[in-house]
Protein backbone atom coordinates (compact mmCIF):
# COMPACT_ATOMS: atom_id res chain seq x y z
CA UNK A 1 83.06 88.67 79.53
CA UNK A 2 83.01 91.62 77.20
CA UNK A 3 80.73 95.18 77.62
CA UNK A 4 78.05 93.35 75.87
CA UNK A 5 77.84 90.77 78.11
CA UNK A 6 77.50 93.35 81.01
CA UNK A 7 74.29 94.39 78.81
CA UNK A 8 72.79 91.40 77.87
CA UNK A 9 73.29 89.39 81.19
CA UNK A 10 75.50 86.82 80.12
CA UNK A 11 76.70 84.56 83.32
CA UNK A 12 79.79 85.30 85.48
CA UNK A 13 82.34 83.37 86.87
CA UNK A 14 80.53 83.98 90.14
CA UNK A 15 77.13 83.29 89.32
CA UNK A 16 76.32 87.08 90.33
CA UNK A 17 74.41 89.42 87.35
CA UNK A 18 77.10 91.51 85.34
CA UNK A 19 76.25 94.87 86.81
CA UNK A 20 76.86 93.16 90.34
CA UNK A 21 80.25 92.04 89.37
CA UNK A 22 80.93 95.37 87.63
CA UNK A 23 80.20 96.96 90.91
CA UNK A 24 82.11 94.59 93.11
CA UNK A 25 84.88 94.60 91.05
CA UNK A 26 85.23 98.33 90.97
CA UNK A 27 84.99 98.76 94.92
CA UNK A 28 87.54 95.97 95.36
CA UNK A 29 89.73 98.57 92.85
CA UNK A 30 88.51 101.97 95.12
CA UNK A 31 89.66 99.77 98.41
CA UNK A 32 93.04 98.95 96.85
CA UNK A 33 94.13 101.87 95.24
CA UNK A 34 93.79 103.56 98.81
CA UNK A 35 95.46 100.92 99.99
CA UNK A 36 98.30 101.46 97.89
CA UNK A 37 98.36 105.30 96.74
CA UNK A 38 102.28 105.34 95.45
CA UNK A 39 101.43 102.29 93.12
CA UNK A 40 103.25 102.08 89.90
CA UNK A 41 105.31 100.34 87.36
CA UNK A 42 108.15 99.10 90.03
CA UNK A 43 111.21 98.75 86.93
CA UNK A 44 113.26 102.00 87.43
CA UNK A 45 113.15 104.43 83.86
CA UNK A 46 113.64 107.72 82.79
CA UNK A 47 111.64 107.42 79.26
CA UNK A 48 109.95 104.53 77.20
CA UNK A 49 112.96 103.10 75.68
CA UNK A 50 114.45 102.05 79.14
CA UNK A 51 111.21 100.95 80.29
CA UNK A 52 110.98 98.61 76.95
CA UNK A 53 114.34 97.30 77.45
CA UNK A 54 113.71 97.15 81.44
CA UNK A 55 111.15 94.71 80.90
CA UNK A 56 112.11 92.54 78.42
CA UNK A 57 114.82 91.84 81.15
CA UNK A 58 112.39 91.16 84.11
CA UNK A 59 111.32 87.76 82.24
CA UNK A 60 111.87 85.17 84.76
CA UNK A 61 113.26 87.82 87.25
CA UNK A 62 112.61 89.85 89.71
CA UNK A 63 112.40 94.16 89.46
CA UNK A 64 114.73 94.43 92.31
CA UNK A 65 117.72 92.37 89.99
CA UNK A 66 116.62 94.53 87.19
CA UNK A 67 117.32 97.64 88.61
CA UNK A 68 120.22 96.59 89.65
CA UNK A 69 121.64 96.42 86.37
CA UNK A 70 120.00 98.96 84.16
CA UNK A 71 121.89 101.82 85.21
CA UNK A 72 125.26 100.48 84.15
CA UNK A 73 123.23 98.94 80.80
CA UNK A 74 121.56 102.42 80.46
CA UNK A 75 124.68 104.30 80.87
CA UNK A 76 126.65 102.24 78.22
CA UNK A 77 123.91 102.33 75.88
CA UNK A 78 121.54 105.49 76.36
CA UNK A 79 119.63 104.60 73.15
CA UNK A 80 118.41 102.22 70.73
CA UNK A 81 121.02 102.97 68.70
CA UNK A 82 124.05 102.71 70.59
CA UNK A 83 122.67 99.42 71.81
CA UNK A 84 121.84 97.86 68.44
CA UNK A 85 125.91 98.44 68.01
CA UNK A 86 127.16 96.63 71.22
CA UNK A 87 129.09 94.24 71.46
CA UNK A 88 127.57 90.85 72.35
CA UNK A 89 129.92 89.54 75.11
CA UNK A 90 129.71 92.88 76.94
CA UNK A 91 125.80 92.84 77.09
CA UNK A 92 125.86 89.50 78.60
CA UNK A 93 128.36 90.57 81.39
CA UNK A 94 125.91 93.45 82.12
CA UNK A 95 122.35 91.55 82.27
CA UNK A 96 124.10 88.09 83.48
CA UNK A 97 122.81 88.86 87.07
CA UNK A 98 118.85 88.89 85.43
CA UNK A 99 119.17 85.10 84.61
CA UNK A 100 119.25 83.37 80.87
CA UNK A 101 121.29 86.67 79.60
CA UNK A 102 122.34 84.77 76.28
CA UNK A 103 118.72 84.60 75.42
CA UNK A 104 118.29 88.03 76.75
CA UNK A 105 121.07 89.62 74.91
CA UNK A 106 119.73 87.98 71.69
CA UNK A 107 116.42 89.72 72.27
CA UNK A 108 117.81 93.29 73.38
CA UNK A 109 120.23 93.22 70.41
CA UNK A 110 117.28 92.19 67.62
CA UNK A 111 114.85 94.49 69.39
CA UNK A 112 117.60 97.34 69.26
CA UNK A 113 117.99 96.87 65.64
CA UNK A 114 114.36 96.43 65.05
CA UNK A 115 113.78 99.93 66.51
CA UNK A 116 116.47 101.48 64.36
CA UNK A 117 115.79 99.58 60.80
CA UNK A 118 111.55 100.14 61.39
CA UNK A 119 111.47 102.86 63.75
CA UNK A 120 114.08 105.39 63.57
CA UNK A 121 115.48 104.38 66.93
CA UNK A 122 112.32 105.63 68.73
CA UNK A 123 109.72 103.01 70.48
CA UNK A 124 106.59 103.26 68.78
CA UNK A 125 103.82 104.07 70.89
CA UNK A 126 101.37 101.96 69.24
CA UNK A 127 100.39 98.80 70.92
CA UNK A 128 100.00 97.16 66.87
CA UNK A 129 103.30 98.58 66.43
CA UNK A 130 105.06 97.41 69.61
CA UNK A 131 103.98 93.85 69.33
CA UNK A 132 105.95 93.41 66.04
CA UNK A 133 108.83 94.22 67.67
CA UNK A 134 111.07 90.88 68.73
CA UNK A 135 110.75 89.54 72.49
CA UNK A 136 107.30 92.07 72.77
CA UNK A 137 104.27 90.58 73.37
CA UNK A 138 101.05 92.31 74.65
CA UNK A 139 102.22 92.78 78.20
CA UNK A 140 105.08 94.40 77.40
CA UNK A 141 103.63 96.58 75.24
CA UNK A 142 101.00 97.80 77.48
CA UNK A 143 103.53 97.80 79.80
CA UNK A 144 105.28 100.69 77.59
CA UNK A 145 102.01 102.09 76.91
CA UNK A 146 100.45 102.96 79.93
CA UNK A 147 103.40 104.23 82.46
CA UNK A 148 105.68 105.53 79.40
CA UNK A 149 103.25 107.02 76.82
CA UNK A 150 99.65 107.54 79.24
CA UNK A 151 98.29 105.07 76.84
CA UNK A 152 95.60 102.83 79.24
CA UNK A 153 96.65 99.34 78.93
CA UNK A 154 95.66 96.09 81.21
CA UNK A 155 99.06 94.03 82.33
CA UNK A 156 98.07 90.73 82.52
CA UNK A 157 101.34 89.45 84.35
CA UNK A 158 101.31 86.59 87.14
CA UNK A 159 100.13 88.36 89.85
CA UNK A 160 97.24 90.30 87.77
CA UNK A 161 96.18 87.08 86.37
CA UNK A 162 96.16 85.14 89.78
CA UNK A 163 94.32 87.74 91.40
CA UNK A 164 91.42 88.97 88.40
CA UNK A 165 90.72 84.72 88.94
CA UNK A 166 90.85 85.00 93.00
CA UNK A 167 87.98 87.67 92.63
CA UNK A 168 86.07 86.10 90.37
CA UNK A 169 86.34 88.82 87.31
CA UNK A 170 87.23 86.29 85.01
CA UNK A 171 87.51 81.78 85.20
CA UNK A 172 90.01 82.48 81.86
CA UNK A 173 93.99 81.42 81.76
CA UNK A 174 94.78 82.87 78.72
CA UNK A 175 96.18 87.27 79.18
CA UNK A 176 94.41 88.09 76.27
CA UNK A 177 91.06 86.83 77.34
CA UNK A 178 92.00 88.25 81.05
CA UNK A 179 92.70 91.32 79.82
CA UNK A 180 89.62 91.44 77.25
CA UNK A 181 87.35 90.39 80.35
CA UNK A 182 88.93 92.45 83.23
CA UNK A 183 88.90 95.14 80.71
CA UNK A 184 85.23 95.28 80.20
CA UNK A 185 84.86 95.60 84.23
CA UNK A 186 86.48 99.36 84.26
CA UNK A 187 86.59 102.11 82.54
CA UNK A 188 89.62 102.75 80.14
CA UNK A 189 91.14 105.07 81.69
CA UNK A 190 91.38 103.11 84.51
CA UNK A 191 93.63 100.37 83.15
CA UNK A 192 97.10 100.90 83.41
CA UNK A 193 96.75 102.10 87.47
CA UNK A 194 93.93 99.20 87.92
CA UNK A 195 97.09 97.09 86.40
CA UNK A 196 99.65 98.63 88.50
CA UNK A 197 97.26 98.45 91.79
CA UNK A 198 96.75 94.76 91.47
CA UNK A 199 100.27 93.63 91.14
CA UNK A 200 101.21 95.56 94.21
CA UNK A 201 98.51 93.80 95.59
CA UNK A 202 99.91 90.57 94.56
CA UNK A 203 103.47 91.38 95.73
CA UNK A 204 102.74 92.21 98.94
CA UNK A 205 99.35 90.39 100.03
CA UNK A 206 97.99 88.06 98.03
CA UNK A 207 100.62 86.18 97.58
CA UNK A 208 100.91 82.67 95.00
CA UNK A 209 101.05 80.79 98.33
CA UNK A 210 99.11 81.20 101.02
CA UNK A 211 98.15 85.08 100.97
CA UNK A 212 97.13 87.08 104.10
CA UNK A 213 93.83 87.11 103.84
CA UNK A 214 93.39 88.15 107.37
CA UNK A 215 94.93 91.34 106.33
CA UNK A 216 93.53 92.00 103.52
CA UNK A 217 91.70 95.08 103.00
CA UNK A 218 89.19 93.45 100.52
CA UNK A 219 88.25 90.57 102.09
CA UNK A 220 85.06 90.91 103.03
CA UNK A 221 84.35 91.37 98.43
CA UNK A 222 86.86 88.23 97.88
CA UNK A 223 84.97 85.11 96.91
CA UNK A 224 88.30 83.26 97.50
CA UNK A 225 88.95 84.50 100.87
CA UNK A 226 90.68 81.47 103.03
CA UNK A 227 92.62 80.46 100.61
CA UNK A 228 95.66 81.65 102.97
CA UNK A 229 95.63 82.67 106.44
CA UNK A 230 92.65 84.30 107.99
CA UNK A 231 93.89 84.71 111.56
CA UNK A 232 94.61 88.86 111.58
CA UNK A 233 97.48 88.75 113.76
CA UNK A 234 99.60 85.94 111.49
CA UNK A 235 98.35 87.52 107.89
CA UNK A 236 99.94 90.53 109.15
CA UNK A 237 103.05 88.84 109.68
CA UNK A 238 102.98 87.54 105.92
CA UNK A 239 102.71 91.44 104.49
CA UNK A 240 105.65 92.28 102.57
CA UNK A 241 106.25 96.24 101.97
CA UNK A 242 107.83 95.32 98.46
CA UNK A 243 108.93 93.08 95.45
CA UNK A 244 110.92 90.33 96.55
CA UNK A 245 114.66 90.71 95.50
C-alpha cells in the first residue's frame, strides 16, 4: 500500500479503510516505543564504517557473536583501508566465531576495496550509492543510513517483516514491498526508530514461535493476537530482556 492508496481507499490487508490502519498502526508504534525507550541498532559502533562492516557480519548470526568480535577486527583494521590490505587467513581467524567466515571474509575484503577504489575509503551515505557496494543490499544500507548518518530508513529484517505481517500493515513477503508499504503508514522521519522499535519488539516478545501475547503491550491493536500464549502469567515467563546470544 503506498500514500496514494491511503488517499484513494484502496483495500488493506485487514479489510479496515486506510486512514484506520494508518491510525492503528501508528498507536501500535506510540505503545511500543514507550515500551522500549533505549531502542536502537543493537551491533556495537563508533562511526558508519564499523556499523557497515558490523552488519555485513550479522548475516546468519546473532548481534551478541558480532560484538564479540568487532573489537579485535576493529582494532586490527580501524578503516577501510587498512582492511582492504589484510591478509585473508587472519580475517577468517577473527570473524570465524560469526559463522560462514570464508564467505564473509570474501565480502569484507571486496567491500573494503570497493570503498577505497569508488569511494575514497569513506562509506557513502547515499542509499543508491551503498547498494552498489558488494554484500549491501537495501537493509544494510538503511541500516548505515539511519543510526550512522540520521538518514530515515525502514529495516526490513526477520523480525520487522514477521511483525509489519502479524499487524496487518502489509500481506507482502518481499522487504522492498514491506518497506514501500510500512513506509507509507508513518511519517519519514519516523523510520529508522519505527525500524529499530519493532525488532526489539521481535527479540524480546513477539517471538518466530509462539510470542507472549499475554504480555504484550499491544495486544488489544494485534489482529494476530493468540498466535502464542495468551495466559499473562506464562507470556511473561517467555519475555526475554535481549538478543539471544
Amino acid at each position: 500500500m503506498s500514500s496514494d492508496d491511503v488517499k484513494t481507499g484502496a483495500p488493506t490487508p485487514t479489510g479496515e479503510t486506510p486512514l484506520a490502519l494508518t491510525r492503528r498502526a501508528r498507536r501500535i508504534y506510540r505503545l511500543l516505543a514507550q515500551r522500549y525507550p533505549d531502542a536502537r541498532a543493537e551491533l556495537d559502533f563508533a562511526d558508519a564504517y564499523q556499523l557497515l562492516v558490523a552488519t555485513v557480519l550479522s548475516a546468519q548470526t546473532t548481534d551478541v557473536r558480532v560484538n564479540g568480535v568487532t573489537p579485535t577486527l576493529f582494532a586490527r583494521y580501524p578503516d577501510a583501508r587498512a582492511l582492504a590490505a589484510a591478509d585473508r587467513a587472519e580475517v577468517e581467524t577473527i570473524v570465524q566465531p560469526t559463522g560462514f567466515f570464508r564467505a564473509k571474509t570474501d565480502s569484507l575484503l571486496r567491500l573494503a576495496s570497493a570503498l577505497v577504489e569508488r569511494f575514497d575509503g569513506q562509506v557513502p551515505g547515499r542509499l543508491r550509492d551503498l547498494v552498489t557496494l558488494p554484500g549491501v543490499g537495501r537493509k544494510t544500507a538503511n541500516v548505515v543510513l539511519g543510526n550512522a548518518f540520521g538518514v530515515p530508513g525502514i529495516t526490513v529484517d526477520t523480525h520487522f517483516g514477521r511483525l509489519a505481517r502479524r499487524f496487518g500493515w502489509t500481506s507482502q513477503d518481499d522487504p522492498v514491498k514491506v518497506e514501500h508499504e510500512v513506509g507509507a503508514l508513518f511519517p519519514r522521519k519516523d523510520w529508522t526508530q519505527l525500524s529499530n522499535v519493532l525488532i526489539f519488539h521481535g527479540r524480546r516478545t513477539c517471538h518466530a514461535r509462539n510470542p507472549a501475547c499475554g504480555a504484550c503491550p499491544v495486544a488489544s491493536l494485534c489482529p494476530a493476537y493468540g498466535t502464542g500464549e495468551t495466559d499473562p502469567d506464562k507470556a511473561q515467563k517467555l519475555l526475554r530482556s535481549g538478543p539471544r546470544a
